[in-house]
Protein backbone atom coordinates (compact mmCIF):
# COMPACT_ATOMS: atom_id res chain seq x y z
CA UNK A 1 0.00 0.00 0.00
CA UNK A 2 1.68 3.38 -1.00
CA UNK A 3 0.31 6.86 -0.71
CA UNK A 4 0.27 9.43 -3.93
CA UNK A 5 0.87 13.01 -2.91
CA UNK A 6 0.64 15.32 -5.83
CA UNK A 7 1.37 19.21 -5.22
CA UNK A 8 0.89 22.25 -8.06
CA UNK A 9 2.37 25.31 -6.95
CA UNK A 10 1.85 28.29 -8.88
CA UNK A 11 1.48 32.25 -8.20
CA UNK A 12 -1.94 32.68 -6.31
CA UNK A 13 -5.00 31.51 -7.69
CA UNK A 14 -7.70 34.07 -6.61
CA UNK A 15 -9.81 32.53 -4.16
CA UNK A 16 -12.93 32.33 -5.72
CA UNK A 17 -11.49 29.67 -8.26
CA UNK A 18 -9.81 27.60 -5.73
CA UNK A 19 -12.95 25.40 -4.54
CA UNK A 20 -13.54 24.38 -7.54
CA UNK A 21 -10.33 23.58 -8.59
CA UNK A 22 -9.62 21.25 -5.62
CA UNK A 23 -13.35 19.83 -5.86
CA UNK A 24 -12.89 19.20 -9.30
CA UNK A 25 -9.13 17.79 -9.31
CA UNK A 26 -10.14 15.28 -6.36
CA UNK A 27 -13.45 14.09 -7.89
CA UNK A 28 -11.64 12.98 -11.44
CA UNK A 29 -8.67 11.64 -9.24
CA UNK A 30 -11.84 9.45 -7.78
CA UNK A 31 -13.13 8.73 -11.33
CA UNK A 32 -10.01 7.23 -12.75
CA UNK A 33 -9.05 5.36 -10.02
CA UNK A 34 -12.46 3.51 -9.79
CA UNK A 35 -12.24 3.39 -13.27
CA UNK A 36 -9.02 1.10 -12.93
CA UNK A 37 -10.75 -0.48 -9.67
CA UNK A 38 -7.81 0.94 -7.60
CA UNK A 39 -9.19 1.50 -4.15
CA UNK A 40 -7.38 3.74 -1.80
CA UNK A 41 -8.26 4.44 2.51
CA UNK A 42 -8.44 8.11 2.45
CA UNK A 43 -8.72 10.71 -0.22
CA UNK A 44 -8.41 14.32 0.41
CA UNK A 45 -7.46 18.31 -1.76
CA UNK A 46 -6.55 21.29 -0.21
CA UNK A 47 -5.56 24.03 -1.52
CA UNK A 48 -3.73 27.73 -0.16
CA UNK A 49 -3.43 30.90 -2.53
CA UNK A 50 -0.38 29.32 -4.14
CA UNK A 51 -0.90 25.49 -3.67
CA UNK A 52 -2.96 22.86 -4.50
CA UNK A 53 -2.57 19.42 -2.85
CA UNK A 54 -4.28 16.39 -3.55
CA UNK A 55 -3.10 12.82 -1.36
CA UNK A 56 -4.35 9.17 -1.95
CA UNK A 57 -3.97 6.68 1.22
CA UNK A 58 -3.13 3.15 0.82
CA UNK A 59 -3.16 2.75 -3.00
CA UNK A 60 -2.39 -0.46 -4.38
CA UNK A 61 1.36 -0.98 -5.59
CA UNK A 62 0.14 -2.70 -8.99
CA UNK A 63 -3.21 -3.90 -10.57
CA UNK A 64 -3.95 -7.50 -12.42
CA UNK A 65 -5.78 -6.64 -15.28
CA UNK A 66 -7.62 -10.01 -16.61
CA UNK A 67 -7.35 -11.84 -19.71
CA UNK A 68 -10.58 -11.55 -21.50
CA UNK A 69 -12.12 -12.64 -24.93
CA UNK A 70 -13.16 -9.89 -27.62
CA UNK A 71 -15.50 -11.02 -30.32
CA UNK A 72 -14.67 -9.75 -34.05
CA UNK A 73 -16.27 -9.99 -37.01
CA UNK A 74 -18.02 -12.97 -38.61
CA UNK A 75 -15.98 -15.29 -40.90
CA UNK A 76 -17.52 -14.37 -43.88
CA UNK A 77 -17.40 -11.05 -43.45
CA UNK A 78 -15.61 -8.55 -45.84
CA UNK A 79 -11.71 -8.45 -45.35
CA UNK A 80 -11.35 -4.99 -44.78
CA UNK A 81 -13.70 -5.78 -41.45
CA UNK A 82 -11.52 -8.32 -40.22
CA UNK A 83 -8.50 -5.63 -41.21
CA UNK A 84 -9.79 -3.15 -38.75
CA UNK A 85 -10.74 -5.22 -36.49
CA UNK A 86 -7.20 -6.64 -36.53
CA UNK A 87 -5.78 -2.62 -36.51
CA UNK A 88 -7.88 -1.52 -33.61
CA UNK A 89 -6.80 -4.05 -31.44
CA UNK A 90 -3.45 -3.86 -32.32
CA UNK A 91 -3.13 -7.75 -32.35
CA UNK A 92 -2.03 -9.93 -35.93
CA UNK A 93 -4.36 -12.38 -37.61
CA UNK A 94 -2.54 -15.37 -36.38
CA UNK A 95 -3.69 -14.41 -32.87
CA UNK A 96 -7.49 -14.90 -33.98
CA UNK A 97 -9.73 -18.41 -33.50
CA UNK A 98 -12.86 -19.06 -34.82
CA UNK A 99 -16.26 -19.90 -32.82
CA UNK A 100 -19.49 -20.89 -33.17
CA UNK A 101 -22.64 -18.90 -31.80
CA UNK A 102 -26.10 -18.98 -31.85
CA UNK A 103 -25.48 -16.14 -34.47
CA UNK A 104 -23.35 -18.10 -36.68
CA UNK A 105 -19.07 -18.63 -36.65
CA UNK A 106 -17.13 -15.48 -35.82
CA UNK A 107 -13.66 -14.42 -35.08
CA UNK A 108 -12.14 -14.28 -31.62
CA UNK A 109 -8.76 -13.41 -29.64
CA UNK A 110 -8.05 -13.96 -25.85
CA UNK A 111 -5.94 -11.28 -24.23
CA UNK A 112 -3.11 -11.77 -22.07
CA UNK A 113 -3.02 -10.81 -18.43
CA UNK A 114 -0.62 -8.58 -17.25
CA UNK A 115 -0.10 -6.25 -13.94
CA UNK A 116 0.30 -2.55 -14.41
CA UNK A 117 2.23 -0.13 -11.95
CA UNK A 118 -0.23 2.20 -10.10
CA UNK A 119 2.81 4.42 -10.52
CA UNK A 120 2.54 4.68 -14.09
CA UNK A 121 -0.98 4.31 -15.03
CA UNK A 122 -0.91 8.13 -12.66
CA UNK A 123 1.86 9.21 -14.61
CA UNK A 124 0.13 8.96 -18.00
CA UNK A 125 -3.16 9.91 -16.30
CA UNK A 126 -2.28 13.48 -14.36
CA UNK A 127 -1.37 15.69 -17.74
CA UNK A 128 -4.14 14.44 -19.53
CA UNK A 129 -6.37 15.74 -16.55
CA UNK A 130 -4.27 18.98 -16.10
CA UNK A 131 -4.82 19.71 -19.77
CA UNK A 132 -8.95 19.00 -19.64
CA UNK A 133 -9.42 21.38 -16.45
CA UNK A 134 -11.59 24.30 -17.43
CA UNK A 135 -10.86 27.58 -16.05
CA UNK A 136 -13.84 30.50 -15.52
CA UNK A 137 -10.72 32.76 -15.98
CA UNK A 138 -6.94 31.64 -17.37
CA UNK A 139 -4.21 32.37 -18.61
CA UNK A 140 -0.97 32.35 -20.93
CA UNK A 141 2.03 33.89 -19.75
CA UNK A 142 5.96 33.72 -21.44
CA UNK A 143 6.39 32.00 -24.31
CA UNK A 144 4.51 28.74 -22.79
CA UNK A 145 1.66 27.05 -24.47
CA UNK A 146 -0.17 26.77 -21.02
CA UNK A 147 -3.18 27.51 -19.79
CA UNK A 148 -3.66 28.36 -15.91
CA UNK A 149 -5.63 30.19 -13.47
CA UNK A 150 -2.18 31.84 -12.58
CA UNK A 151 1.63 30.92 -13.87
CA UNK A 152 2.23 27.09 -13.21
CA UNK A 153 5.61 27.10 -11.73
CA UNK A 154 6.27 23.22 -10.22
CA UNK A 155 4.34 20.00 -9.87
CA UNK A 156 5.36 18.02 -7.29
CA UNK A 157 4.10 14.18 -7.59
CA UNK A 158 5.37 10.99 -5.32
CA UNK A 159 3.76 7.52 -5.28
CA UNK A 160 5.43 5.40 -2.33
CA UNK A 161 8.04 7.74 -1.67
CA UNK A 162 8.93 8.07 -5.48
CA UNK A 163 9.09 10.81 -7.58
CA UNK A 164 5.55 9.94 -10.44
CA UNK A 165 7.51 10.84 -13.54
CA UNK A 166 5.61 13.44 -16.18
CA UNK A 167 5.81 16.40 -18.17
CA UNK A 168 2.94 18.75 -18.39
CA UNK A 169 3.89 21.31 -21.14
CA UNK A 170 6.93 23.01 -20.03
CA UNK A 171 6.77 21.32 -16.22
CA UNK A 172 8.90 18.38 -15.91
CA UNK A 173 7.67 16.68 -12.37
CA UNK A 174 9.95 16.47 -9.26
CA UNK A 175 9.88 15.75 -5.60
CA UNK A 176 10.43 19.51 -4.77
CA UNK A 177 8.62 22.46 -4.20
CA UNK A 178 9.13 26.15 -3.71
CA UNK A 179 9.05 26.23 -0.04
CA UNK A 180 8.69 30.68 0.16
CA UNK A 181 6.75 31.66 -2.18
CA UNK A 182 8.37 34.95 -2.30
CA UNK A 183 11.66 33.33 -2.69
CA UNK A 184 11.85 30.98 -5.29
CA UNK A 185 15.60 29.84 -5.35
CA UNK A 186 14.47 27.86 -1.75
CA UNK A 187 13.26 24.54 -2.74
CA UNK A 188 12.87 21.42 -0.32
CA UNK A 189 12.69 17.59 -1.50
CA UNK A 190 9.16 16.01 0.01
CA UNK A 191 8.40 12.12 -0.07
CA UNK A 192 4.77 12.46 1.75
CA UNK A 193 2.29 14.37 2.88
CA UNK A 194 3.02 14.31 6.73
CA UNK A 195 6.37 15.21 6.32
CA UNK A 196 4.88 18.14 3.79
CA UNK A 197 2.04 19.49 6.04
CA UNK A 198 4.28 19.40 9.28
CA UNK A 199 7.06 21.14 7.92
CA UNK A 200 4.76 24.24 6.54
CA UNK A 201 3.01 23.96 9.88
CA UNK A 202 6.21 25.01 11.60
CA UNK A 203 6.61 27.88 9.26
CA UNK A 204 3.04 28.84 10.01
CA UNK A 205 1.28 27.61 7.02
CA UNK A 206 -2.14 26.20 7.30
CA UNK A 207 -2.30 23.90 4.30
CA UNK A 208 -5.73 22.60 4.93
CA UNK A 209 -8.64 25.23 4.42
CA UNK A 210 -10.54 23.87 6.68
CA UNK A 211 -7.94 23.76 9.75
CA UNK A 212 -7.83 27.34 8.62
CA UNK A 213 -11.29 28.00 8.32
CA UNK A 214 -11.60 26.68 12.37
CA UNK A 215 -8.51 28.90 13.23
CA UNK A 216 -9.99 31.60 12.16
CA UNK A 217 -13.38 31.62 13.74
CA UNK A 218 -11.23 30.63 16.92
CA UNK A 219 -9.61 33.68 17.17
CA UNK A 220 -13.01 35.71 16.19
CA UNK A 221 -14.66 34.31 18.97
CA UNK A 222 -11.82 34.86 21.56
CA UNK A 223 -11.39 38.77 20.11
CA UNK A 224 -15.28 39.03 20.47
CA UNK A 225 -15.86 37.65 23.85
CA UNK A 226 -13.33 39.73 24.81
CA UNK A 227 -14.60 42.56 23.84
CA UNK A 228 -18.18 41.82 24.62
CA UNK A 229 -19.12 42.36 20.08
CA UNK A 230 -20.23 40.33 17.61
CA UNK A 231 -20.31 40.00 13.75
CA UNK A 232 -22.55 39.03 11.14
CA UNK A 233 -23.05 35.58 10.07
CA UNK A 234 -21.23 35.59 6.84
CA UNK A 235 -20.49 32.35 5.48
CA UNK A 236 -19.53 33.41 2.00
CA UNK A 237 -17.08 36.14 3.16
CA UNK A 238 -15.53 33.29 5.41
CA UNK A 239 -14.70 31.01 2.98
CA UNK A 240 -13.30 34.15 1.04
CA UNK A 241 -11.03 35.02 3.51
CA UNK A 242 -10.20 31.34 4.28
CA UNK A 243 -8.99 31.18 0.59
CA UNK A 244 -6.69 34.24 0.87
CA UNK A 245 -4.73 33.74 2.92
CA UNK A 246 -2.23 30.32 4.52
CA UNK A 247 -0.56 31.64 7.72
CA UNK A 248 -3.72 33.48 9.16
CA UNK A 249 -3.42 36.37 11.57
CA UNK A 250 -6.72 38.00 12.79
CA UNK A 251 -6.30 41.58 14.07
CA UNK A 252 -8.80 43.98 15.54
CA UNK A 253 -9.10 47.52 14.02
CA UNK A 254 -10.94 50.62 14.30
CA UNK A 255 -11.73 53.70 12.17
CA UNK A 256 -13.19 57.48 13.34
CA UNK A 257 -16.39 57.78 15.04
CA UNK A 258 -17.50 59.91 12.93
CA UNK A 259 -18.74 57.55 10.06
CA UNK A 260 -21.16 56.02 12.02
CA UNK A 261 -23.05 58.89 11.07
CA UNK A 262 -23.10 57.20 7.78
CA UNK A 263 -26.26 54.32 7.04
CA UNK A 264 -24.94 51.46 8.25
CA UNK A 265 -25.46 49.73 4.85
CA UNK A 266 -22.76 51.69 3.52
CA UNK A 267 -20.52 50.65 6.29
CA UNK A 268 -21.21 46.83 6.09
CA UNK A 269 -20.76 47.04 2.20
CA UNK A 270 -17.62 48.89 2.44
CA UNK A 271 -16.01 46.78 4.61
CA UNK A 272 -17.87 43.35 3.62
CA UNK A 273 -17.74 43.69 0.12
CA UNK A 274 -14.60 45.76 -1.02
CA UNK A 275 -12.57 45.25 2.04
CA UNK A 276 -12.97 41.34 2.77
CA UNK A 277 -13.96 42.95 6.84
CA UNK A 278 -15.54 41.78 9.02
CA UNK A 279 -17.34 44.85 11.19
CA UNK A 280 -18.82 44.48 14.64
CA UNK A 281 -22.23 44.90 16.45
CA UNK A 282 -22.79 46.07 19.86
CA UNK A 283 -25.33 44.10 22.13
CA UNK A 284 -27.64 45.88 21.22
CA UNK A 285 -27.29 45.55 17.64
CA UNK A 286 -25.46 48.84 16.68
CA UNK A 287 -22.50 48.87 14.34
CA UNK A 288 -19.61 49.44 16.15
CA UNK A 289 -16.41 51.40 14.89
CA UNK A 290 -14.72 48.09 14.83
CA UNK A 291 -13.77 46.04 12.63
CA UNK A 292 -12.02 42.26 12.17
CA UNK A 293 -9.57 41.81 9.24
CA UNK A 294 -7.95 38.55 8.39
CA UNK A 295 -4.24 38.86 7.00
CA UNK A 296 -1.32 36.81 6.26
CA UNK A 297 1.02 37.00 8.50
CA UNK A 298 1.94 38.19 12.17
CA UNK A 299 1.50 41.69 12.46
CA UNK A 300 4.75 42.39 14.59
CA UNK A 301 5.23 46.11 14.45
CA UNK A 302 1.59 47.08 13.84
CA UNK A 303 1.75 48.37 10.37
CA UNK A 304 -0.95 45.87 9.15
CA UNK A 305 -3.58 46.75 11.45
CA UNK A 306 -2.55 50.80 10.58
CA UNK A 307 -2.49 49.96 6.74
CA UNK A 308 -6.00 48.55 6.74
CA UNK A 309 -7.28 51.45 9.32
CA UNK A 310 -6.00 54.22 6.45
CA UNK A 311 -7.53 52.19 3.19
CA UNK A 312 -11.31 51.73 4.98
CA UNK A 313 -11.20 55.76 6.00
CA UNK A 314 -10.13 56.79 3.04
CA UNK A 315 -13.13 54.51 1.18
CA UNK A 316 -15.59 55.47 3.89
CA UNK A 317 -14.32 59.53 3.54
CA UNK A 318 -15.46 58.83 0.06
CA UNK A 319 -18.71 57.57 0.70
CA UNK A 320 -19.21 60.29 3.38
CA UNK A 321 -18.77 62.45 1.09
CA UNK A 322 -21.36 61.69 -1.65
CA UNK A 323 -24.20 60.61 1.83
CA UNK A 324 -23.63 64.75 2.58
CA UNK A 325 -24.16 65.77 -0.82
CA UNK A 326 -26.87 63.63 -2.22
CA UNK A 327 -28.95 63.66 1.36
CA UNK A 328 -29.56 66.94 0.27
CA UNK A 329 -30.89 66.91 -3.23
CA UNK A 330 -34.47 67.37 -3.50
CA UNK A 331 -36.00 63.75 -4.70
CA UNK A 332 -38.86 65.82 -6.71
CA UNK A 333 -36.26 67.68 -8.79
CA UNK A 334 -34.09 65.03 -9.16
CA UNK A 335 -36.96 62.86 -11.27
CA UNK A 336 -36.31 64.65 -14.57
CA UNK A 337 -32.71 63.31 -14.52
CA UNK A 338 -33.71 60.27 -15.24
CA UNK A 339 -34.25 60.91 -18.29
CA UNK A 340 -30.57 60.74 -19.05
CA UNK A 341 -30.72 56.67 -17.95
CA UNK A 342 -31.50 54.26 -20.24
CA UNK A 343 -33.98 51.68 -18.73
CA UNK A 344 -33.62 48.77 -21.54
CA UNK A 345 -33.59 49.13 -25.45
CA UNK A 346 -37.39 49.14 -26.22
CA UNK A 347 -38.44 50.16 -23.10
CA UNK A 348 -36.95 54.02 -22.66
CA UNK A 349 -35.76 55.78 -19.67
CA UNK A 350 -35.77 55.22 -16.41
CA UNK A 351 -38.23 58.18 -16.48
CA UNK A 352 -40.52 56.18 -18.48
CA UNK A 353 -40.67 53.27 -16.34
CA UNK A 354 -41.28 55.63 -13.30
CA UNK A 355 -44.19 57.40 -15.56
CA UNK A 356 -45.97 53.99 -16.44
CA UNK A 357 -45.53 52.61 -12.50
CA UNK A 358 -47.11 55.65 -11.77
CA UNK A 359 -50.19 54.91 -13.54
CA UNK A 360 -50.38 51.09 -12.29
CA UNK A 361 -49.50 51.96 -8.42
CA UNK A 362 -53.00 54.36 -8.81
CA UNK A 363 -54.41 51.48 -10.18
CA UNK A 364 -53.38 48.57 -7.51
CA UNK A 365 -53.70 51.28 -4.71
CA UNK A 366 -57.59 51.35 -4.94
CA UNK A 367 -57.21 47.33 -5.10
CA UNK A 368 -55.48 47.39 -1.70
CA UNK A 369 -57.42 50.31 -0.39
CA UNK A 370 -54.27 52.62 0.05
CA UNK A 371 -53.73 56.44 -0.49
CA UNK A 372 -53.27 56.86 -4.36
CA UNK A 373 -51.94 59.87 -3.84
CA UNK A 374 -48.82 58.71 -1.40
CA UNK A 375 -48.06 55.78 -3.96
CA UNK A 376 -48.28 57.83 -7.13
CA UNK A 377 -45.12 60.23 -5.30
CA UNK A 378 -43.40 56.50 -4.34
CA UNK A 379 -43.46 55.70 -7.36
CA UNK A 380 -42.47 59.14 -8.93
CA UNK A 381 -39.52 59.17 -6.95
CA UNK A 382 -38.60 55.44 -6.19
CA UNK A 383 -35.84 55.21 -8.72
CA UNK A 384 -34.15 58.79 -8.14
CA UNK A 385 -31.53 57.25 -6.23
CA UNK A 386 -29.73 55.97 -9.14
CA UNK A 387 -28.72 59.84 -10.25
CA UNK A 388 -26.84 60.15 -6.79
CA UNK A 389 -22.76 59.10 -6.22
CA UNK A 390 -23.56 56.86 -3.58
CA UNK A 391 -25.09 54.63 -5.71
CA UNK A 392 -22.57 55.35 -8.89
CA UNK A 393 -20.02 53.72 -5.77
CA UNK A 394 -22.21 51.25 -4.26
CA UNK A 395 -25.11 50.05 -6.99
CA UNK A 396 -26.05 47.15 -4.81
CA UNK A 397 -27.67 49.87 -2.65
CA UNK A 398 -30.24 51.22 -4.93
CA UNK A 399 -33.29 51.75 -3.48
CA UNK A 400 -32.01 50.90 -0.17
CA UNK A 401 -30.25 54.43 -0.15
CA UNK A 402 -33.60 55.74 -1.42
CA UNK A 403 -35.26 54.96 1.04
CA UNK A 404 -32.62 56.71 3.09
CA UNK A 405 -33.01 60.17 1.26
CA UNK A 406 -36.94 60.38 1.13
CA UNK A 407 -36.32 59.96 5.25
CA UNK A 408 -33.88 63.00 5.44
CA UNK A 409 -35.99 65.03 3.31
CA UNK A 410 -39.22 64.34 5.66
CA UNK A 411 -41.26 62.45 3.15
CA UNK A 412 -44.14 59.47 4.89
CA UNK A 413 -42.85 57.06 6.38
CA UNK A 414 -44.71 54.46 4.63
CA UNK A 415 -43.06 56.13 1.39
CA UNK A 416 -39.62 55.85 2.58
CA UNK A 417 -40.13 52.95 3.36
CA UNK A 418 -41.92 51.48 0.14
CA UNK A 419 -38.79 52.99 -1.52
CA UNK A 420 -36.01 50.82 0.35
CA UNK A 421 -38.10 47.96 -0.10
CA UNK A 422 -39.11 48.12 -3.49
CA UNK A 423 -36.62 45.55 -4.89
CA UNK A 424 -37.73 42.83 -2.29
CA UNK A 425 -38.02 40.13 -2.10
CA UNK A 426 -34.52 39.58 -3.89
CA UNK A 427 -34.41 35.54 -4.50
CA UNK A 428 -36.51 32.63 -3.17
CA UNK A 429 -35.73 32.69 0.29
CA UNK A 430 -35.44 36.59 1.16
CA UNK A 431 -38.29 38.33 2.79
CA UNK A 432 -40.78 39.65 1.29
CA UNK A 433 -42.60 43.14 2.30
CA UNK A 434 -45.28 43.75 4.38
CA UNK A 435 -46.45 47.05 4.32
CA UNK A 436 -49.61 47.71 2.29
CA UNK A 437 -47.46 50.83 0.33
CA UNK A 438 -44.23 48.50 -0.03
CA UNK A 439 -46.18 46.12 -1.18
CA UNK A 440 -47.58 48.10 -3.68
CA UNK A 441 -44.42 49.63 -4.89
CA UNK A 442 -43.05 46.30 -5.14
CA UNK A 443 -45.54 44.57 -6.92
CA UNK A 444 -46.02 47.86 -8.93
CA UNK A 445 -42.34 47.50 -10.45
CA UNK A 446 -42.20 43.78 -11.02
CA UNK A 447 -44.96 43.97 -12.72
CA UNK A 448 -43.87 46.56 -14.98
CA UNK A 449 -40.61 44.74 -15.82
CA UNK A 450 -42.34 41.51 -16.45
CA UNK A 451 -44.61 43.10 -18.89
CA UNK A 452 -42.29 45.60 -20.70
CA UNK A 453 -39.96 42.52 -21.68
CA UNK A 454 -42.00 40.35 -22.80
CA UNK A 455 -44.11 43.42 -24.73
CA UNK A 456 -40.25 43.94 -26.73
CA UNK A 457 -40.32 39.61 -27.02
CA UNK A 458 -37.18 39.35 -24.68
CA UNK A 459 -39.40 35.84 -23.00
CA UNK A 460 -36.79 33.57 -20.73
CA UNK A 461 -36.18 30.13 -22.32
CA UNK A 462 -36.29 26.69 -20.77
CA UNK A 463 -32.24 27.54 -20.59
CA UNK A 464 -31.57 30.80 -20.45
CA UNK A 465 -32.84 33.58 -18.41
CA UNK A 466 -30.13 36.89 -18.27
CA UNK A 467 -33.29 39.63 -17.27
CA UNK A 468 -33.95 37.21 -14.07
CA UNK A 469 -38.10 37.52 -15.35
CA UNK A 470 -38.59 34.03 -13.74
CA UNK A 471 -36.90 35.33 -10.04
CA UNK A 472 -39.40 38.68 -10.90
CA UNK A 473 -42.67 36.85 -11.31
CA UNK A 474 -41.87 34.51 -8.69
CA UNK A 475 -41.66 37.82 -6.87
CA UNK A 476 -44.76 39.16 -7.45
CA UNK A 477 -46.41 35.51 -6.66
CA UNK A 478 -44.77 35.68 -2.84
CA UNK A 479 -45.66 38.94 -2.04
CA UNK A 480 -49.32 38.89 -3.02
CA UNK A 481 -49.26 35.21 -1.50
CA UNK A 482 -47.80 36.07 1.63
CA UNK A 483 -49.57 38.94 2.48
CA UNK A 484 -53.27 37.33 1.58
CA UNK A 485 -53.43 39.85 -0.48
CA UNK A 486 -56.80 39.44 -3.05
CA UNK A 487 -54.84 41.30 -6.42
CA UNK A 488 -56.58 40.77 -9.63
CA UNK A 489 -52.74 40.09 -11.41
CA UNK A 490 -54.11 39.25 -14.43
CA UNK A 491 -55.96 42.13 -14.79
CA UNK A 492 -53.06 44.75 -13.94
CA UNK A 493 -50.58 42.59 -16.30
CA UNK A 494 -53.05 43.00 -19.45
């Protein structure tokens, strides 16, 4: 029983390529050796920015493969069929017998038996699977042939202590590997796994994303406790972090006080989305001016936790910024810009969409017994949010930022409201509003959508769906569903 330990090191592969690429690797590592009915005791890939490991326990040494009897042609066929038939199996004619069967005499060989070297059935197998990987994203790079997620620099590949012997393009295989990634003149010979994984471990490498992954929320839940905080549940942004970084550090920081002052949204989106953050709640469910950031290495001198302070006040002095100038701009005034914004080819301006929702919110107001009034200056002004700078910076907040403005500027309530919600519910599980105005305003866009695409023939297919129409009427089912509300849809979509 031997193990095979296979390593690819290359410049880092960004992180959201890397589950796939070890999910992917290890599953046709699976394939092939069922395929040669090779079973092995443990099977594993991980994967850091720079390498990606994949280790078979207790393969066998060497496979029997049976002899086994392969029927030709008929006797009386034409020549050229027994010709082929001779070609393709790469056999001669005096290796054939005849036989009878219930379908007449036919032409026969029996194969020898013969063992095969696990060893080398990898070796021919691993380039061939290298070279059928596809990449969302690759690339070329030198003179190389080669395609990779980043430049392939060594592939490291042992079977029972012995170096698996292959070339992949330009990449003859060894039993080394780059051992600093930022210094590659410092290689180191490996013959297994354990020896691999401990050595890294005592340079502070986590090799295994998931010993990582529990590292990490380790030292998030020590900080927090600590400190009496907590954070989001964030799964996503986890497994981000996870695959940036291989000798995780996880350092507290803080910015001014002063940008609380900003919506929260901003703050989380900032730091979530273009930062890779992780900010803090109080007990009581307040954002906090701290933050958690995940880096790559011991921050001895402080200069990390500094660096990543000056970057998010610099983004959120940007974003304070455009929240003091655009709070300001009347919402009214503001409706005639959108004019300048292209709703979809076919179906004009932004101001046009607002124009026709204004005319169907009237129309499902008196359905649901609201002020028409109040929903006909919802909708007027529901999409005025998209002339501002806060949303040029952050688009995923359209609507939510709205909302925001029509509150500073002393609109309803239930307006403001019915603006920041308009969008929901935003996929299947999401909530869905509950308001009679945000439902209105809600079901009053979807609707609106749903009919002005299919009016200009743009209909979703059984495989294709890029305007989302199925996720919009799906939309408009939940919310009228879920809130018992008695809407004559058919009517209001013809």
């Amino acid at each position: 029983m031997s193990e095979f330990f296979l390593e690819l090191f290359s410049e880092e592969i960004p992180a959201g390529l890397q589950r796939n690429l070890r999910e992917k690797i290890l599953d046709e590592f699976r394939k092939f050796f069922l395929d040669k009915s090779i079973a092995s005791k443990k099977n594993f890939s991980l994967s850091t920015p720079n390498r990606l490991v994949v280790v078979f326990e207790g393969l066998e040494n060497q496979i029997k493969i049976k002899s086994e009897v392969i029927k030709g042609p008929k006797t009386n066929a034409p020549e050229q069929a027994l010709e082929g038939f001779v070609r393709s199996n790469k056999i001669e004619k005096k290796d054939l017998y005849k036989d009878n069967t219930e379908k007449g005499e036919f032409y026969f060989f029996k194969t020898k038996s013969k063992v095969l070297k696990t060893q080398d059935l990898i070796a021919e197998f691993v380039p061939k699977l290298l070279d059928n990987y596809q990449w969302k994203k690759s690339m070329k790079w030198g003179e190389f042939d080669l395609k990779w997620g980043r430049p392939l620099k060594s592939i490291l590949s042992v079977f029972g202590n012995k170096i698996v012997n292959f070339k992949f393009h330009h990449i003859t295989s060894s039993n080394t590997t780059f051992i600093d990634k930022d210094f590659e003149d410092k290689k180191k010979i490996f013959k297994d796994f354990k020896t691999y994984e401990k050595f890294f471990q005592n340079q502070g490498v986590i090799i295994d994303q998931n010993k990582r992954e529990n590292f990490i929320k380790r030292e998030f839940e020590k900080i927090l406790r600590n400190k009496k905080l907590k954070i989001e549940e964030n799964q996503r942004l986890v497994d981000e972090v996870v695959d940036l970084v291989e000798n995780p550090n996880v350092l507290l920081c803080k910015f001014d006080k002063r940008f609380l002052s900003i919506p929260k949204e901003i703050l989380t989106l900032t730091m979530q989305s273009h930062q890779k953050y992780f900010p803090t709640f109080d007990e009581k469910n307040k954002i906090t001016n701290e933050f958690l950031i995940v880096v790559n290495k011991k921050d001895q001198k402080g200069l990390i936790r500094l660096g990543n302070e000056r970057v998010v006040e610099a983004r959120l002095s940007d974003a304070e910024f455009f929240w003091n100038k655009d709070k300001t701009q009347n919402l009214v005034k503001k409706v005639s810009e959108l004019k300048s914004i292209n709703f979809f080819k076919g179906l004009g301006t932004y101001f046009d969409k607002v124009q026709r929702m204004r005319k169907l919110g009237g129309m499902i107001s008196d359905e649901l017994i609201i002020s028409k009034e109040k929903i006909e200056l919802a909708t007027s002004i529901c999409k005025t949010d998209l002339t501002s700078g806060l949303i040029g910076e952050f688009p995923e907040l359209q609507g939510i930022m709205g909302g925001y403005f029509s509150t500073q500027q002393g609109f309803d309530k239930d307006i403001s409201l019915s603006i920041s919600e308009q969008y929901l519910p935003v996929g299947l599980n999401s909530k869905v509003p509950k308001k009679p105005f945000s439902v209105a305003l809600s079901v009053t866009d979807k609707i609106d959508t749903l009919v002005g695409f299919f009016g200009i023939n743009e209909k979703p297919s059984s495989s294709k769906d890029p305007f989302a129409l199925r996720r919009t009427a799906l939309g408009i089912i939940r919310t009228v569903v879920e809130n018992r509300k008695d809407l004559k849809v058919n009517d209001l979509l013809s």
